[in-house]
Protein backbone atom coordinates (compact mmCIF):
# COMPACT_ATOMS: atom_id res chain seq x y z
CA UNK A 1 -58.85 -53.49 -78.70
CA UNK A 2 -58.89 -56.36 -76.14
CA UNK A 3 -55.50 -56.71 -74.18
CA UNK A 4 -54.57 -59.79 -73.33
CA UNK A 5 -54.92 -60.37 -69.67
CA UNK A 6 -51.74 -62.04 -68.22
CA UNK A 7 -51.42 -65.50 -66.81
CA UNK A 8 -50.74 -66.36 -62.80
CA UNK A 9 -47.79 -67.53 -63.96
CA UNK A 10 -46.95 -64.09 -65.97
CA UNK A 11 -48.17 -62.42 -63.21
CA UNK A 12 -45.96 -64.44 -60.46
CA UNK A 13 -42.84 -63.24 -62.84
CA UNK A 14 -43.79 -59.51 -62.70
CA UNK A 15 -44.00 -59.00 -58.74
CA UNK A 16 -40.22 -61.35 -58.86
CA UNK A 17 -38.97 -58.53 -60.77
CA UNK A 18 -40.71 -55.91 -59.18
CA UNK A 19 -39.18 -56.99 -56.05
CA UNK A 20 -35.73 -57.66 -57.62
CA UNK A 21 -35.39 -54.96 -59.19
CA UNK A 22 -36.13 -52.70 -55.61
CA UNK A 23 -33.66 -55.04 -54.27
CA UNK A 24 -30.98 -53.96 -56.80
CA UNK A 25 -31.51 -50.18 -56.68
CA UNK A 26 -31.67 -50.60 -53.06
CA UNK A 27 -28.29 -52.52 -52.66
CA UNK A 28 -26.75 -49.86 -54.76
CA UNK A 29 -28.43 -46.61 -53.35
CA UNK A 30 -26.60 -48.12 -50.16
CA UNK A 31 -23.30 -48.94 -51.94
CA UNK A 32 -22.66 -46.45 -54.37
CA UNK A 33 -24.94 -43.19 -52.94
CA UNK A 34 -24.69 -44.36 -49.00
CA UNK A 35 -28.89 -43.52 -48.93
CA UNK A 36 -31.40 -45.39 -49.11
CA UNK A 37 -32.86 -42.48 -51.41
CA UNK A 38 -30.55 -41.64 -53.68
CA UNK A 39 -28.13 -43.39 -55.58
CA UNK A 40 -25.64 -44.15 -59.04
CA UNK A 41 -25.86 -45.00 -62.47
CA UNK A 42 -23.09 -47.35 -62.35
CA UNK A 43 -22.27 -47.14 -66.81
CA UNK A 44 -22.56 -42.85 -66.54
CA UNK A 45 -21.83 -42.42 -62.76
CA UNK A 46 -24.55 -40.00 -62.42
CA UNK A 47 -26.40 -39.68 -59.62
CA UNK A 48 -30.42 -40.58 -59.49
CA UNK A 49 -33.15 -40.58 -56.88
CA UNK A 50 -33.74 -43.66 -56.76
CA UNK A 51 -37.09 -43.81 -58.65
CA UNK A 52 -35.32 -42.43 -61.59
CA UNK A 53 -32.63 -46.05 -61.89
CA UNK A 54 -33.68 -49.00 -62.53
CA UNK A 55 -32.05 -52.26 -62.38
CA UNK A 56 -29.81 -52.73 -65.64
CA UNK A 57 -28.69 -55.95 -66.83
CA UNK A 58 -25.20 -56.88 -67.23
CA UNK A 59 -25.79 -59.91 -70.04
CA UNK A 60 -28.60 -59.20 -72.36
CA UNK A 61 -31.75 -60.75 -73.34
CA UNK A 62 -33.34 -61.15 -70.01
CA UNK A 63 -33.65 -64.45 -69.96
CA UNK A 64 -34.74 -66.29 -67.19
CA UNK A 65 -31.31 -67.88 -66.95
CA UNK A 66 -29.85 -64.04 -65.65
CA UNK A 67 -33.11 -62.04 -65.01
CA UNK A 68 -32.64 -62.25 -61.12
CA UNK A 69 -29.12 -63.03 -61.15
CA UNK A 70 -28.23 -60.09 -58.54
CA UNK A 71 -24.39 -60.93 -59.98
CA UNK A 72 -25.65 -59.63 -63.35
CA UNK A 73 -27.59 -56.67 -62.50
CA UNK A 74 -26.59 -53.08 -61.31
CA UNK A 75 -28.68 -49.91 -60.83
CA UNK A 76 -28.42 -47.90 -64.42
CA UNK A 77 -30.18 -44.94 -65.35
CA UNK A 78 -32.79 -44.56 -67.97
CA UNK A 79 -30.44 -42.99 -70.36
CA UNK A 80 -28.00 -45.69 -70.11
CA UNK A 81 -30.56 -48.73 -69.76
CA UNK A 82 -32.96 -47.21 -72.10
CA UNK A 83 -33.21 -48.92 -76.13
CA UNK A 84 -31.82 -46.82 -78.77
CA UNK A 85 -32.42 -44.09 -79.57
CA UNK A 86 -33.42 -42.40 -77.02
CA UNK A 87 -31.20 -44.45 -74.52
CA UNK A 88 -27.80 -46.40 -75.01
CA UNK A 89 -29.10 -49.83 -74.66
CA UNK A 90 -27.09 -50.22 -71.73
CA UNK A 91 -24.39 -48.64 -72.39
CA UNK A 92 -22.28 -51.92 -72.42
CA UNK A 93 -18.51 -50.68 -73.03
CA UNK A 94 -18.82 -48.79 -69.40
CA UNK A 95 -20.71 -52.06 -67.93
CA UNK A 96 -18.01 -53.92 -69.27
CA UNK A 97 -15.05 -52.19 -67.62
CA UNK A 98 -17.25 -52.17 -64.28
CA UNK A 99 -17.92 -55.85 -64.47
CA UNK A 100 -14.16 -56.23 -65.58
CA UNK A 101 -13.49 -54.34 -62.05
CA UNK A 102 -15.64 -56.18 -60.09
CA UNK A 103 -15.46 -59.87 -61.01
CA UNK A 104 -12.96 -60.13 -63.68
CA UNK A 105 -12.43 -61.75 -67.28
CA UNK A 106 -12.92 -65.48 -66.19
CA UNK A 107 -15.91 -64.38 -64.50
CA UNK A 108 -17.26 -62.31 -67.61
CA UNK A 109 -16.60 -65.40 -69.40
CA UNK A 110 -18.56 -67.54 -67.25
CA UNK A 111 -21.42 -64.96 -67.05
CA UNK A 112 -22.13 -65.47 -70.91
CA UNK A 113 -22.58 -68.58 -70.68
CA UNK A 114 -25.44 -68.65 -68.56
CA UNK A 115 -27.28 -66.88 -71.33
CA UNK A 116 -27.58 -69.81 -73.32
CA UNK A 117 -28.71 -72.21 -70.02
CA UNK A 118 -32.41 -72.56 -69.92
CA UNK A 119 -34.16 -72.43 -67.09
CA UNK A 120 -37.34 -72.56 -66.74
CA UNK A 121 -39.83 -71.58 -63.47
CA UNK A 122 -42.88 -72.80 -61.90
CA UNK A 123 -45.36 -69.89 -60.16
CA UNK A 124 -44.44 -70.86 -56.74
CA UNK A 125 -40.87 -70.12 -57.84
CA UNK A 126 -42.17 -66.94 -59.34
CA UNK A 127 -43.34 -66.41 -55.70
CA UNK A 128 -40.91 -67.63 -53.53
CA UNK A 129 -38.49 -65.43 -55.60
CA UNK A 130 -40.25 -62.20 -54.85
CA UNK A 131 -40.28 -63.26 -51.22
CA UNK A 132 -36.69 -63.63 -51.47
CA UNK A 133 -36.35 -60.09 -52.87
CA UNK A 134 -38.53 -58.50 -50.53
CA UNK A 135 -36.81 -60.22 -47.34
CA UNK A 136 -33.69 -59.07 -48.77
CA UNK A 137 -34.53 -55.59 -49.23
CA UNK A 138 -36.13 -54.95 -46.12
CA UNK A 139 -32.97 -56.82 -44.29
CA UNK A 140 -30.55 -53.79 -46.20
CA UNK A 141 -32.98 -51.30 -45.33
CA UNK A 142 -32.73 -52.33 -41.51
CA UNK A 143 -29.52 -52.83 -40.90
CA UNK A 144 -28.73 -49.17 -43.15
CA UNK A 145 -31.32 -47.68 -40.55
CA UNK A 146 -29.52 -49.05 -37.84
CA UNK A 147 -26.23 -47.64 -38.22
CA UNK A 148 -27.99 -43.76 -38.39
């Protein structure tokens, strides 16, 4: 079977959510777990190492509208993030009364609506947007190593 090799473009989108998605479990590691190492599930508030979360979207469907939308996103564990059955599809009645804590009904409200925007990228966005990520990481990471 011949597996269909993936575009630049394609490509370009995987290292922008590679590098997101560090990002994410990196902010909250720091925020929630106060390590750069270890962190929360923020839908089971479990703790994780922080290989084991992953960066768990808020408003479903990944489009490219929310995909990097850091205001959408939170470190979840697999269980939580994880598709049915074996995971709770992201466990969205606890994500909801954590997003109603941290931004509110209006901005829930707003939120959904950027689900139906379409937006659409160029590769040098792709790229630009991993750069982003990866500048922002590294900038928490430096600034949590400072204060040790």
């Amino acid at each position: 079977m011949n597996k269909k090799s993936k575009t630049p473009k394609a490509k370009a989108k995987d290292k922008a959510w590679t590098a997101f998605s560090k990002y994410i479990r990196t902010r909250d590691c720091i925020r929630f777990g106060n390590s750069l190492t270890d962190g929360m599930c923020v839908t089971c508030k479990r703790q994780y190492p922080f290989k084991k979360l992953q960066a768990g979207h808020f408003i479903q469907g990944r489009g490219n509208s929310v995909l990097l939308d850091e205001r959408l996103v939170y470190s979840q564990c697999l269980g939580c993030n994880g598709n049915p059955p074996m995971g709770k599809g992201g466990n969205y009645v606890e994500y909801f009364i954590l997003m109603e804590q941290e931004v509110g009904r209006e901005k829930i409200d707003e939120f959904r609506l950027l689900k139906r925007q379409i937006k659409l990228y160029k590769q040098f966005q792709w790229e630009e947007a991993e750069q982003e990520f990866k500048n922002k990481t590294k900038e928490l990471e430096d600034k949590f190593n400072e204060k040790d």
